[in-house]
Protein backbone atom coordinates (compact mmCIF):
# COMPACT_ATOMS: atom_id res chain seq x y z
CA UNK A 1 1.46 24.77 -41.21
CA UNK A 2 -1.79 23.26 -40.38
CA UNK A 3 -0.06 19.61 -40.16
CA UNK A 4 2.57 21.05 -38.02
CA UNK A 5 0.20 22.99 -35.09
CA UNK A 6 -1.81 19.31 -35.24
CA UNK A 7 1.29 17.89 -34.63
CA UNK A 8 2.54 20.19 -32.03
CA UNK A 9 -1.21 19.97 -30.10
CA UNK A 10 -1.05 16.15 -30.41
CA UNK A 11 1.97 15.88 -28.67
CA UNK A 12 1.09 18.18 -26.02
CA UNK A 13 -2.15 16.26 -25.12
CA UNK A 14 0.35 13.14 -25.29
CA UNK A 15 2.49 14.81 -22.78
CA UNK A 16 -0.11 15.56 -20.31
CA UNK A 17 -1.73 12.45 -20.43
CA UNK A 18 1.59 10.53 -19.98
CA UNK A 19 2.39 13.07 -17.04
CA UNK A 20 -1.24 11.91 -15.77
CA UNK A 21 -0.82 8.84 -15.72
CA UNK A 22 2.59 8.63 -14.33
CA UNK A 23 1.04 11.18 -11.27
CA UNK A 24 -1.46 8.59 -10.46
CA UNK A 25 1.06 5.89 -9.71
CA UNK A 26 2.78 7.75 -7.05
CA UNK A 27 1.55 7.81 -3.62
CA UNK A 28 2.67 10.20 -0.67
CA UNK A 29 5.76 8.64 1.37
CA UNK A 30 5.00 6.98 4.16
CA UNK A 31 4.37 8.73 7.80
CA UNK A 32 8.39 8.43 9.34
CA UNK A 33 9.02 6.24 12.34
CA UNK A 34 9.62 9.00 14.62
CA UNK A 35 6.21 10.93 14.15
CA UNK A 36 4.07 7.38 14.63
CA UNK A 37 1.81 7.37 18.22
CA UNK A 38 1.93 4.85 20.68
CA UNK A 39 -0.23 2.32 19.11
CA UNK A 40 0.86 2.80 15.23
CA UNK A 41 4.11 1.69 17.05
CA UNK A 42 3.04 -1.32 18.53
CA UNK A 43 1.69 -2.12 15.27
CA UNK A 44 5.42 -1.35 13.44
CA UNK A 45 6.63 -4.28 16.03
CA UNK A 46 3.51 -6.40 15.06
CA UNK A 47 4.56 -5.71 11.56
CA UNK A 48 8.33 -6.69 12.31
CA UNK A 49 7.31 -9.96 14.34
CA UNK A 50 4.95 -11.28 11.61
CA UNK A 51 5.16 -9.39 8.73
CA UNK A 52 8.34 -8.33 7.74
CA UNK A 53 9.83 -11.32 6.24
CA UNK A 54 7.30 -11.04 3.35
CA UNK A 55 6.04 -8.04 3.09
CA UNK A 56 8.69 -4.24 2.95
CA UNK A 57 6.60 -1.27 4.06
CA UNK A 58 8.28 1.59 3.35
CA UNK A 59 9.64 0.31 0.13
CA UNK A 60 7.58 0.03 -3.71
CA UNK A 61 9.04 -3.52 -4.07
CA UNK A 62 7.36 -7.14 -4.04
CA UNK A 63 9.43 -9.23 -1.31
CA UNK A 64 8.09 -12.81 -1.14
CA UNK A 65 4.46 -10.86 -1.58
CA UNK A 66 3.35 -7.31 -2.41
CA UNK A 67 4.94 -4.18 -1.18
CA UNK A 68 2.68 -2.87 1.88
CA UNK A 69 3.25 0.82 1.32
CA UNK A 70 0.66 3.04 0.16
CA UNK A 71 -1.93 0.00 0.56
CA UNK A 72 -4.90 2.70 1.80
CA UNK A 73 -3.90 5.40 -0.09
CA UNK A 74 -5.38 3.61 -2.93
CA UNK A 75 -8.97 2.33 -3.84
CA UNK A 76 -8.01 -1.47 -4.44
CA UNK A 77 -5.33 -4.22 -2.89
CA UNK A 78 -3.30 -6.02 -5.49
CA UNK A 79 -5.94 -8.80 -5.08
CA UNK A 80 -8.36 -6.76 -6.49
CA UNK A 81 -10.09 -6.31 -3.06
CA UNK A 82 -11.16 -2.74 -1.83
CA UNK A 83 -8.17 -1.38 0.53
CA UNK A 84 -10.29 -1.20 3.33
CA UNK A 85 -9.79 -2.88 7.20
CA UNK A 86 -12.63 -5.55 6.56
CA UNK A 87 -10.75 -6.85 3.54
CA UNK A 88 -7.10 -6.29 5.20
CA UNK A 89 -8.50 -7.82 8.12
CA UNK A 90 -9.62 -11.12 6.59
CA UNK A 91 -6.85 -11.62 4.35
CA UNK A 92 -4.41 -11.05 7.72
CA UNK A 93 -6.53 -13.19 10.14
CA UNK A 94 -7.62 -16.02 7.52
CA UNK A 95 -4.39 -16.29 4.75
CA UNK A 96 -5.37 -15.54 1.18
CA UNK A 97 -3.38 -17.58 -1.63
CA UNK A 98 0.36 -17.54 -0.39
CA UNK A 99 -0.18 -15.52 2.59
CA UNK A 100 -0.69 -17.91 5.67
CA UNK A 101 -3.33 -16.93 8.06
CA UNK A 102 -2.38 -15.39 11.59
CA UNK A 103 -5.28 -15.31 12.97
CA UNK A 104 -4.29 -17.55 15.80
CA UNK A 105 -1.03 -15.70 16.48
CA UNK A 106 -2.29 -12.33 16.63
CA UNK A 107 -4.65 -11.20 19.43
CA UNK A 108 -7.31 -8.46 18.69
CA UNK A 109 -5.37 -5.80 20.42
CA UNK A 110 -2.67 -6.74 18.09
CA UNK A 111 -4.44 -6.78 14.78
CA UNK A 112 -5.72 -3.09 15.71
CA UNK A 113 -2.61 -2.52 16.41
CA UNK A 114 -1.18 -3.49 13.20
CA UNK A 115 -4.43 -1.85 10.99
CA UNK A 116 -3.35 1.43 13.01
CA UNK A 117 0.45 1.32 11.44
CA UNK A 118 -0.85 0.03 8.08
CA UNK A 119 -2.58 3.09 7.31
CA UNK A 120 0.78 4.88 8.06
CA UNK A 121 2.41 3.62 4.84
């Protein structure tokens, strides 16, 4: 009887940690298209123009690099980096590993532009 009430409160701490766990992975969808402002749209065509072919945004899947969504609605980038605009910044402007740099084909207004619909996803 003992045994069995072990047992039974072993598996319910199991449970709840599992169902922990599993909660922290999930992040809250994405802001839709239709509810962005003015400049988190201009960044959504930055995104498109320079982005896009590497990168989904509204979608948990790797591409030719890392899924975008949900990149500030957690503490670290998949480098490792804080998910903060300094870091984000950098890595867009001057490349990191794989990811070429576009700093010379993105003017400041654009970059703000982009950091504005990045914190959308």
């Amino acid at each position: 009887m003992i045994w069995a009430r072990r047992c039974g409160v072993s598996f319910a701490l199991a449970l709840l940690l599992g169902s922990f766990v599993t909660g922290c992975k999930s992040v809250p969808p994405p802001t839709p298209l239709a509810e962005l402002n003015a400049q988190q749209m201009r960044g959504h065509a930055v995104y498109e123009t320079h982005c896009a072919t590497c990168h989904y945004d509204r979608k948990n899947a790797a591409l030719h690099g890392p899924a975008l969504i949900g990149m500030y609605k957690k503490p670290y980038l998949p480098s490792g980096a804080p998910a903060n605009d300094e870091r984000v910044t950098a890595t867009i402007v001057h490349g990191r590993n794989l990811m070429p740099a576009q700093g010379d084909r993105l003017d400041s207004q654009d970059l703000d532009d982009l950091l504005a619909y990045l914190h959308t996803l």
